[in-house]
N, C-alpha and C. Protein backbone atom coordinates (compact mmCIF):
# COMPACT_ATOMS: atom_id res chain seq x y z
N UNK A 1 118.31 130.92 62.29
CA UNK A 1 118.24 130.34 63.61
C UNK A 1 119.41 129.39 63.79
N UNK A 2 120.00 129.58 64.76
CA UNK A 2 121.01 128.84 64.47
C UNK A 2 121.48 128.28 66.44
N UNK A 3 122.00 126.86 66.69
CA UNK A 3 121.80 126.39 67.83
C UNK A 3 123.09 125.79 68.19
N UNK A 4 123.68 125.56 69.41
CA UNK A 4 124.50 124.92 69.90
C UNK A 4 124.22 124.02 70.66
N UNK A 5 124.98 122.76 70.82
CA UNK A 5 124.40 121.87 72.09
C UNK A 5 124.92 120.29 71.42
N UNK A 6 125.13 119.72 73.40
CA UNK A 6 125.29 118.66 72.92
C UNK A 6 124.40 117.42 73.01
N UNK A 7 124.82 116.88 71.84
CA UNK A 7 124.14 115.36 71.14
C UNK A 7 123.96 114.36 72.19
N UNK A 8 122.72 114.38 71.99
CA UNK A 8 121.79 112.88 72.37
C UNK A 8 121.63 112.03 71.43
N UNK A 9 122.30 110.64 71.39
CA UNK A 9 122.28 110.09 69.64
C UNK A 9 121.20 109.16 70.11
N UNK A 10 119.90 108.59 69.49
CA UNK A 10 119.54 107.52 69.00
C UNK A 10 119.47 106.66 67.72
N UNK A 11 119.31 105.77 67.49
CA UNK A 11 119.02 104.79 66.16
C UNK A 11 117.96 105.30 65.14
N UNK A 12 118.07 103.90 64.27
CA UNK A 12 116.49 103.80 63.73
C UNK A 12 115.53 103.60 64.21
N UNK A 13 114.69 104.17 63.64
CA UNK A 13 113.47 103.84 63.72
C UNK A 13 112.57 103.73 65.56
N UNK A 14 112.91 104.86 65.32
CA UNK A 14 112.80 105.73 67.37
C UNK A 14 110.97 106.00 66.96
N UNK A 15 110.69 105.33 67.74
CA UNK A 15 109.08 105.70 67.50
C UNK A 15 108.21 106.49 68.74
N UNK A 16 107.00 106.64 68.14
CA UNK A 16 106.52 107.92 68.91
C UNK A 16 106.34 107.46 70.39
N UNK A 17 106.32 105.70 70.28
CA UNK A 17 106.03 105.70 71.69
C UNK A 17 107.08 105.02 72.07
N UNK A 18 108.14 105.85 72.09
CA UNK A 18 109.88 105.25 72.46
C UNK A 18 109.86 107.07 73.06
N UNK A 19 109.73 107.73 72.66
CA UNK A 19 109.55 109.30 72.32
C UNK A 19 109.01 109.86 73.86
N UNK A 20 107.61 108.94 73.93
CA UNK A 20 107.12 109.28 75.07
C UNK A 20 106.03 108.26 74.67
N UNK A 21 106.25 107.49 76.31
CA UNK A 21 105.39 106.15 76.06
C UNK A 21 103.56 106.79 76.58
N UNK A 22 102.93 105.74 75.71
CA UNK A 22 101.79 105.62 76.18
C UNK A 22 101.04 105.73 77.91
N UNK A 23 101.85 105.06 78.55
CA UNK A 23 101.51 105.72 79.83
C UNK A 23 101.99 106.84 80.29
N UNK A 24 102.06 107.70 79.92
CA UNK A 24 102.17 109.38 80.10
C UNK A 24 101.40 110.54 79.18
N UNK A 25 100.50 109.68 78.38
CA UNK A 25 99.76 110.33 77.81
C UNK A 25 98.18 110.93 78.42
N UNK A 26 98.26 110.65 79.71
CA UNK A 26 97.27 111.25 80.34
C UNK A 26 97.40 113.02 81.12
N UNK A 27 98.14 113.72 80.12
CA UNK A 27 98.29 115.48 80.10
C UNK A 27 98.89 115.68 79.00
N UNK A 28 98.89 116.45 78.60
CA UNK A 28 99.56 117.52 77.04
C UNK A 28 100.62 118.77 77.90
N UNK A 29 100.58 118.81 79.01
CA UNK A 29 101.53 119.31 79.51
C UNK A 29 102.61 119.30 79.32
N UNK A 30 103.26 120.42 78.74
CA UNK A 30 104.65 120.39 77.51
C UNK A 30 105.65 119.56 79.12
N UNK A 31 106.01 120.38 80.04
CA UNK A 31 106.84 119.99 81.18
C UNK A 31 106.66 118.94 81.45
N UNK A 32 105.56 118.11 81.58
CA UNK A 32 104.72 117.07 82.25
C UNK A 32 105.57 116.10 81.55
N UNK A 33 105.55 116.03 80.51
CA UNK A 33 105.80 115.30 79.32
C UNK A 33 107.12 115.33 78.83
N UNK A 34 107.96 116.30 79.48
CA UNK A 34 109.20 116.12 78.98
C UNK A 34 109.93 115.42 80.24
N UNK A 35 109.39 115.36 81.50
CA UNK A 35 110.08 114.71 82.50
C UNK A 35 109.85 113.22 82.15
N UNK A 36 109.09 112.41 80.90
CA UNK A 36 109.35 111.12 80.80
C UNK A 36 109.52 111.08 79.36
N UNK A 37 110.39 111.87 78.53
CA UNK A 37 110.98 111.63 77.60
C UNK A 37 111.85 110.90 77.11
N UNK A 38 111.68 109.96 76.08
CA UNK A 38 112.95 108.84 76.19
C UNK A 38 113.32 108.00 76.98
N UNK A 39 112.67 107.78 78.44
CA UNK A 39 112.57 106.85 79.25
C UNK A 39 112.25 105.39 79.09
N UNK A 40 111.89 104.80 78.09
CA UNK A 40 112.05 103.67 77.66
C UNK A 40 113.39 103.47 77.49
N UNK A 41 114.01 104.28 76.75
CA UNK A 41 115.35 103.58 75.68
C UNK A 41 116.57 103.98 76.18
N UNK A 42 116.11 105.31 77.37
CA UNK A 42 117.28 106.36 77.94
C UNK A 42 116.86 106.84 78.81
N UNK A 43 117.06 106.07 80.20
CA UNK A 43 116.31 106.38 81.30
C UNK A 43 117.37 108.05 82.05
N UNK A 44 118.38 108.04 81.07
CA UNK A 44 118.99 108.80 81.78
C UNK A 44 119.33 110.42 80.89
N UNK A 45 118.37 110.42 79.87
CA UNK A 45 117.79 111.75 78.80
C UNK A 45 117.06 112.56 79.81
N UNK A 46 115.77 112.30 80.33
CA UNK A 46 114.90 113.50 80.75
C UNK A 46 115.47 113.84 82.25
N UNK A 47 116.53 113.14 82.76
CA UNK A 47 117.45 114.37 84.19
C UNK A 47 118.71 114.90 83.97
N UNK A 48 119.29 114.51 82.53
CA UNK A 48 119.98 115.04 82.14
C UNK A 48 120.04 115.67 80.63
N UNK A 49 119.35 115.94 80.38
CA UNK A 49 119.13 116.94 79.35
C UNK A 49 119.33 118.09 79.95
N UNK A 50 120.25 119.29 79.18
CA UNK A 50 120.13 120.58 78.85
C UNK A 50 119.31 121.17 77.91
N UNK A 51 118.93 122.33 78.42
CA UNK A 51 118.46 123.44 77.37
C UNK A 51 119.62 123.69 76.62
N UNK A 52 119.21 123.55 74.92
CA UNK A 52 119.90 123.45 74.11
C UNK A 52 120.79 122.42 73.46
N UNK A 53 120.18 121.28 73.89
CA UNK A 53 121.00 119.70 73.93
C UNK A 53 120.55 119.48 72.11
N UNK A 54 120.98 118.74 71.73
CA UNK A 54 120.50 118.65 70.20
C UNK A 54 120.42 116.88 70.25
N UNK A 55 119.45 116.81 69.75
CA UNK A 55 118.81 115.43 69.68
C UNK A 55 118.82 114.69 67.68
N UNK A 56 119.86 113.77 67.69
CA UNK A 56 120.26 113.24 66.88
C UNK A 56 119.68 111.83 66.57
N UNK A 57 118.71 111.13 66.03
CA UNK A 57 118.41 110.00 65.22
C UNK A 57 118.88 109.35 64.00
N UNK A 58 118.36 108.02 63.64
CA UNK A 58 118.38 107.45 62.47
C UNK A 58 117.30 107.49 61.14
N UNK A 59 117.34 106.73 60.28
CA UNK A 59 116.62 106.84 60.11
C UNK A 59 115.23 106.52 60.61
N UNK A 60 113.66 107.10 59.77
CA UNK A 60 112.83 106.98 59.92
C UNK A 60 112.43 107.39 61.37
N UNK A 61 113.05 107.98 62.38
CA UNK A 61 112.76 108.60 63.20
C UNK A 61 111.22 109.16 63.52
N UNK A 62 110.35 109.21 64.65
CA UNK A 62 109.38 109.79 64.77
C UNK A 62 108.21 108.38 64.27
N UNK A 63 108.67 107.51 64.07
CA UNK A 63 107.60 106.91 63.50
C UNK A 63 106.28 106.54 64.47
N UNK A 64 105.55 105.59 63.88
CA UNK A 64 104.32 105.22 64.75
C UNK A 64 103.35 105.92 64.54
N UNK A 65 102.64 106.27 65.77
CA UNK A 65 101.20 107.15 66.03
C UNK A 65 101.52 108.41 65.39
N UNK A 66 100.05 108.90 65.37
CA UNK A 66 101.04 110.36 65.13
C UNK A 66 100.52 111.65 66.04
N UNK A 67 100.67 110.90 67.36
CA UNK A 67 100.55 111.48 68.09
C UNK A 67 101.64 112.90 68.47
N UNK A 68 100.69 114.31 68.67
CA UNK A 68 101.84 115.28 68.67
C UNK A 68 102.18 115.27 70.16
N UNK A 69 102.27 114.69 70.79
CA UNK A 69 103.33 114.76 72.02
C UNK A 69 104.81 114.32 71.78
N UNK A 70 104.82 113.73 71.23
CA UNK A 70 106.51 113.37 71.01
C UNK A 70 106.99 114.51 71.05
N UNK A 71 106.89 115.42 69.65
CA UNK A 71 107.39 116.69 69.36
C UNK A 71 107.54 117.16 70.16
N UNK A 72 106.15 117.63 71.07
CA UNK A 72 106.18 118.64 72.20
C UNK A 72 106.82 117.76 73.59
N UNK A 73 107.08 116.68 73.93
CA UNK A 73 108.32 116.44 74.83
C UNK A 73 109.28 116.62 74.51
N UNK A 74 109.85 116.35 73.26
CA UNK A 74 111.10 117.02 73.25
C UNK A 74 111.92 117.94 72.76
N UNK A 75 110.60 119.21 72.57
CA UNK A 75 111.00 120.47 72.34
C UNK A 75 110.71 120.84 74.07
N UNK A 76 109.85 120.20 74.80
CA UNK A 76 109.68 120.56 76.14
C UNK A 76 111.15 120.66 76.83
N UNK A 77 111.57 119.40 76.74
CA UNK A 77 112.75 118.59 77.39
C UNK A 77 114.20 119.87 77.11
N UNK A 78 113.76 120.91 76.45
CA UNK A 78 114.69 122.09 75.90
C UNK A 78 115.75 121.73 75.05
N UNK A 79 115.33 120.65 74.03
CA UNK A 79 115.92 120.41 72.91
C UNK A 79 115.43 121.28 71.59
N UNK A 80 116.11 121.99 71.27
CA UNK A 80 115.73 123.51 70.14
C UNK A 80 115.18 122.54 68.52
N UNK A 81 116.50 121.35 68.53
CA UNK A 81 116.02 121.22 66.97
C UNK A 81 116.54 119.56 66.50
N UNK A 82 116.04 119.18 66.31
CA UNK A 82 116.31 117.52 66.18
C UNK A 82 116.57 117.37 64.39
N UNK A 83 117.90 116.20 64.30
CA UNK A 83 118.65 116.23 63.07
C UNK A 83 118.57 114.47 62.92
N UNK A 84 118.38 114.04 62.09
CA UNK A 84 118.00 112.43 61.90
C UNK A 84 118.38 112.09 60.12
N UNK A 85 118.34 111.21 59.68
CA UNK A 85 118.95 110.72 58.62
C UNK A 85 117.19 110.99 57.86
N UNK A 86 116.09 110.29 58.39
CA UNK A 86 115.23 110.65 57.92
C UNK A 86 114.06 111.06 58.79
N UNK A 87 112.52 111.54 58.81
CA UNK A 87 111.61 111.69 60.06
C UNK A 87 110.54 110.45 58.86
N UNK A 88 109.48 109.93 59.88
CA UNK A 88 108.29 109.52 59.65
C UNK A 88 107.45 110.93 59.25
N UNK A 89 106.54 110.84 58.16
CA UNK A 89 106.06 112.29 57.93
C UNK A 89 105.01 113.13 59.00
N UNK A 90 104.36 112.09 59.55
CA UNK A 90 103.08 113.12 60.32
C UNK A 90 104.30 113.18 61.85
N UNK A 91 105.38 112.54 61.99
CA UNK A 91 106.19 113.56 62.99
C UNK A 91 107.09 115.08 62.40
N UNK A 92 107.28 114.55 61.12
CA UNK A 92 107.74 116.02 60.78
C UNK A 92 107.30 117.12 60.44
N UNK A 93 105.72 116.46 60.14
CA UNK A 93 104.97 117.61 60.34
C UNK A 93 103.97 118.44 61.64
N UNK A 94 104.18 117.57 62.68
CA UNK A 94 104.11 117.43 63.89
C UNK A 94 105.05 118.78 64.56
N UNK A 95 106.15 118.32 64.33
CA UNK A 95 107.33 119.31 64.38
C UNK A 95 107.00 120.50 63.82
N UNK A 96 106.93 120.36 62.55
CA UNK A 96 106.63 121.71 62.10
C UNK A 96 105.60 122.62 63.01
N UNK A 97 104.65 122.06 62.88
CA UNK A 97 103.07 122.61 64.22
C UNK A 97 103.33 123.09 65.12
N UNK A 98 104.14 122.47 65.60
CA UNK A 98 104.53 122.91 67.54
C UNK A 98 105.87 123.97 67.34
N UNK A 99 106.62 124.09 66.14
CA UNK A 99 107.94 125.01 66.07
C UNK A 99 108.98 124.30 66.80
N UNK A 100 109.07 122.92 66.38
CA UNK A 100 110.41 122.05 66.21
C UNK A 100 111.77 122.00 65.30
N UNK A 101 112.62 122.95 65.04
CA UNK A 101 112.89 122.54 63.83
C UNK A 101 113.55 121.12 63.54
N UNK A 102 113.67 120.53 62.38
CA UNK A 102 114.00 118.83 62.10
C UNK A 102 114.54 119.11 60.89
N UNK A 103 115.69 118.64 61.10
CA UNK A 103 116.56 118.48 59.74
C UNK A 103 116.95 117.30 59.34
N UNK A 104 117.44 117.11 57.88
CA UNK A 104 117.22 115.51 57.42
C UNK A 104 118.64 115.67 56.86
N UNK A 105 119.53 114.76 57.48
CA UNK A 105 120.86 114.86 57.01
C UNK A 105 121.40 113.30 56.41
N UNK A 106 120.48 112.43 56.02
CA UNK A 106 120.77 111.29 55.42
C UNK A 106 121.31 111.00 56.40
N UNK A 107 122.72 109.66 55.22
CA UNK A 107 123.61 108.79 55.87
C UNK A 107 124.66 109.62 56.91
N UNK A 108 125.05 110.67 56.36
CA UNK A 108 125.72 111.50 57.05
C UNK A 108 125.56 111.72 58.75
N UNK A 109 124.65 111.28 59.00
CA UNK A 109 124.25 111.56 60.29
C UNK A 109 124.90 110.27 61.10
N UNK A 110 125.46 109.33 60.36
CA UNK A 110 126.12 108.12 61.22
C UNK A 110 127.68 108.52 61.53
N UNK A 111 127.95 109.94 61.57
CA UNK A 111 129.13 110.27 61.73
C UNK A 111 128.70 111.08 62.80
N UNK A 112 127.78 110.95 63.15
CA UNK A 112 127.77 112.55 64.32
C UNK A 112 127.92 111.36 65.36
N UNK A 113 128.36 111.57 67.03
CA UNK A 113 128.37 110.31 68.13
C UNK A 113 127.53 110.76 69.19
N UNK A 114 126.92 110.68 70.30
CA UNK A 114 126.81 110.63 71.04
C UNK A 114 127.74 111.40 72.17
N UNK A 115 127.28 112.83 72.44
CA UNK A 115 128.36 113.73 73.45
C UNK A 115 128.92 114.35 72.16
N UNK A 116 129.18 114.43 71.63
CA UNK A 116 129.82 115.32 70.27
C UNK A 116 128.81 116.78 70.46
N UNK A 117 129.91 117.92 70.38
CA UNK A 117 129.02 119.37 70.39
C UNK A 117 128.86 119.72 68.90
N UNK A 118 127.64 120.28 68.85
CA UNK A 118 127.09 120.40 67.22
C UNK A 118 126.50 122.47 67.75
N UNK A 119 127.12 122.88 66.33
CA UNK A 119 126.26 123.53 65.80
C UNK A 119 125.65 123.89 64.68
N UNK A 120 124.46 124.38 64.82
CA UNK A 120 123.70 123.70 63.40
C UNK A 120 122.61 125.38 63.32
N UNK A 121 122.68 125.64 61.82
CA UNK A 121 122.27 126.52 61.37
C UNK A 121 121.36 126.19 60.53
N UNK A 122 119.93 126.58 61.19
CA UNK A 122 118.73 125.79 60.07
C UNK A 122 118.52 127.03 59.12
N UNK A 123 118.68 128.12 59.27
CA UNK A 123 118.35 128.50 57.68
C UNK A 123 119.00 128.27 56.46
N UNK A 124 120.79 127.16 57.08
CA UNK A 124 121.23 127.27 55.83
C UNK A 124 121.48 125.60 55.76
N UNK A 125 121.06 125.25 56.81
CA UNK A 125 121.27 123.60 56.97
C UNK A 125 122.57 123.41 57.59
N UNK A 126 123.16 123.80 57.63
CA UNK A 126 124.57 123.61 58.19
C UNK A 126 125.09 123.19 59.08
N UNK A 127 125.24 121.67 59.54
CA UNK A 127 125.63 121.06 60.77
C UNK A 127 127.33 120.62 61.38
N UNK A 128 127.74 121.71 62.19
CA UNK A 128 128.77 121.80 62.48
C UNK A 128 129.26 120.95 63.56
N UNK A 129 129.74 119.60 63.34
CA UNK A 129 130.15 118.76 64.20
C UNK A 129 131.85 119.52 65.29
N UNK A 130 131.65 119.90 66.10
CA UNK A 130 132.40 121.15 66.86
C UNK A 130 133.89 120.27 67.93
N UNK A 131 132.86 118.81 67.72
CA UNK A 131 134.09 117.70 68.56
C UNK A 131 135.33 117.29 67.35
N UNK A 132 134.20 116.86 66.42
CA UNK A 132 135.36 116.64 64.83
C UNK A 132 135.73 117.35 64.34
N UNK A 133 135.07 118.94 63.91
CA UNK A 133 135.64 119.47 62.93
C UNK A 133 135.26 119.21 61.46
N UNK A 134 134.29 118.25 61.44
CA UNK A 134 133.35 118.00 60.40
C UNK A 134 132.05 118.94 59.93
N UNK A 135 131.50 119.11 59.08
CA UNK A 135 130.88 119.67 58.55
C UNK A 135 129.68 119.22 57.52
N UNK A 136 128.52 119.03 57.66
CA UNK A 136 127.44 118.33 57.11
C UNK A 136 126.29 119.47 56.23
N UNK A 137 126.19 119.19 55.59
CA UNK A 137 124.57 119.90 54.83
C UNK A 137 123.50 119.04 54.86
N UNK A 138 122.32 119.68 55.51
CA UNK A 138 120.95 118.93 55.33
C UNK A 138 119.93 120.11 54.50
N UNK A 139 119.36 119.89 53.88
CA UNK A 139 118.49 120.40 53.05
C UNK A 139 118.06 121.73 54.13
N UNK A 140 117.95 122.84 53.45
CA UNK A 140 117.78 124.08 54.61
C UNK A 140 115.85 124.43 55.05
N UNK A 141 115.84 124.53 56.00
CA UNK A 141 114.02 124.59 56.32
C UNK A 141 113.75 125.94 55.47
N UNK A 142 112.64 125.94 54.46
CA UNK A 142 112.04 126.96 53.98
C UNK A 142 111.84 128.20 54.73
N UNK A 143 111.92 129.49 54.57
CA UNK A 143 111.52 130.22 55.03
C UNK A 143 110.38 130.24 55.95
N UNK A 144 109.23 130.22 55.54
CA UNK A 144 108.39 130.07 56.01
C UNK A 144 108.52 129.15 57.06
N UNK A 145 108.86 128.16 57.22
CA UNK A 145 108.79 127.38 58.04
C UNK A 145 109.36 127.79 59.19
N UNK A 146 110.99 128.21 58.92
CA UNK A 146 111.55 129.07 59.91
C UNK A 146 110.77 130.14 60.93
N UNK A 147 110.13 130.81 60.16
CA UNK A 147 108.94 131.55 60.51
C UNK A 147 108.04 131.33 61.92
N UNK A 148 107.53 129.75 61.48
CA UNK A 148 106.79 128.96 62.04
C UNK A 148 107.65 128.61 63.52
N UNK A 149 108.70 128.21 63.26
CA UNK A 149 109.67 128.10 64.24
C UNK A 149 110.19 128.85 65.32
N UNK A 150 110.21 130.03 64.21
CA UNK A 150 110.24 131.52 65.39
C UNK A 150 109.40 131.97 66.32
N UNK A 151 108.23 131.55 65.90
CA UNK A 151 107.00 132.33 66.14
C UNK A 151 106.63 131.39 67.26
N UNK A 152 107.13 130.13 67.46
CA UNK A 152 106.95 128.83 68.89
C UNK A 152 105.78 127.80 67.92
N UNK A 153 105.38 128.07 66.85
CA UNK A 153 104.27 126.90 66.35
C UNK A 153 103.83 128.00 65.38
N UNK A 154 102.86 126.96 65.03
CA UNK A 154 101.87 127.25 63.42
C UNK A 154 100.42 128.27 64.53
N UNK A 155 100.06 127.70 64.95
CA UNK A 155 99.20 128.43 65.96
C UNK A 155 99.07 129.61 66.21
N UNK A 156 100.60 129.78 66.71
CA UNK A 156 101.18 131.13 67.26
C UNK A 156 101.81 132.22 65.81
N UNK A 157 102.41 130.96 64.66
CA UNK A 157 102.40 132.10 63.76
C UNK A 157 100.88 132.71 63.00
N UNK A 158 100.58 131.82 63.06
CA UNK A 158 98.65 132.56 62.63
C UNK A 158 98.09 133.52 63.18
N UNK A 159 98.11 133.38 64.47
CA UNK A 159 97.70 134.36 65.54
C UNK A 159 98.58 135.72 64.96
N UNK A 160 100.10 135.60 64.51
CA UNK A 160 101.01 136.39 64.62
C UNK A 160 100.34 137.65 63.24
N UNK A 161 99.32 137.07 62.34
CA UNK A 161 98.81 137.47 61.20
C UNK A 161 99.53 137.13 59.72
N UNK A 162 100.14 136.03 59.96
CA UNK A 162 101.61 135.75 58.77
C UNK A 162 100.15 135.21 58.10
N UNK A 163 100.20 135.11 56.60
CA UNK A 163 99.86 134.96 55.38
C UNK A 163 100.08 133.33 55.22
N UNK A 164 99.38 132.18 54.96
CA UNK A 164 100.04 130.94 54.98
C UNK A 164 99.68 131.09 53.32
């Protein structure tokens, strides 16, 4: 699977309700929910986001609740696959659920900027900074997981009859 698009950078420690605040948690509506994505910190992410935008953090990313709307706003918001130095775990496994992919590219990730075009190849990890000319490895998503990813969620790969 492999994605193009350009970078939305945030910091550390981006939490679930930076992600998508608490007052918008009254629908699970993937759309619903991506029109107030990041609106705390980036009022200007959910009208300008593209499909295919790639969403870049710091560490510990995802933290807080572990509420799965984050994920699903901003896989809503038509961001394919989010790359961060590190995730909080019940968001990366959050991600995983809904068919987010999330890659963990350490320190390395303080070289990617903000508007920089990336492409990034999660079966082999491969994050191609396309403004620099730089080139990053993050640990590659397991097969399976990929799977999971393909398939739009864990849900949908079950349904699909895959073997967990």
């Amino acid at each position: 699977m492999q994605y193009e698009g350009k970078v939305w950078r945030y910091g550390d420690n981006i939490d679930t309700d930076v992600i998508i605040p608490a007052r918008y948690l009254n629908t699970f509506e993937p759309k619903e929910l991506a029109k107030h994505c990041m609106v705390d910190i980036d009022e200007s992410f959910a009208a300008n986001v593209q499909e295919g935008d790639i969403m870049v953090g710091g560490e510990n990313f995802g933290c807080g609740s572990s509420r799965e709307h984050a994920p699903v706003a901003i896989k809503a918001s038509g961001v394919p696959v989010v790359i961060a130095a590190s995730f909080a775990r019940i968001f990366y496994r959050n991600g995983i659920n809904i068919g987010l992919p999330l890659l963990e590219l350490g320190d390395e990730v303080k070289k990617i900027k903000a508007g920089d075009r990336l492409r990034v190849d999660v079966g082999t990890g491969t994050v191609e900074d396309l403004t620099t000319g730089a080139v990053f490895h993050a640990p590659p998503l397991p097969g399976f997981v990929q799977d999971i990813a393909k398939a739009g969620g864990l849900v949908a790969y079950v349904k699909q009859g895959a073997a967990l």
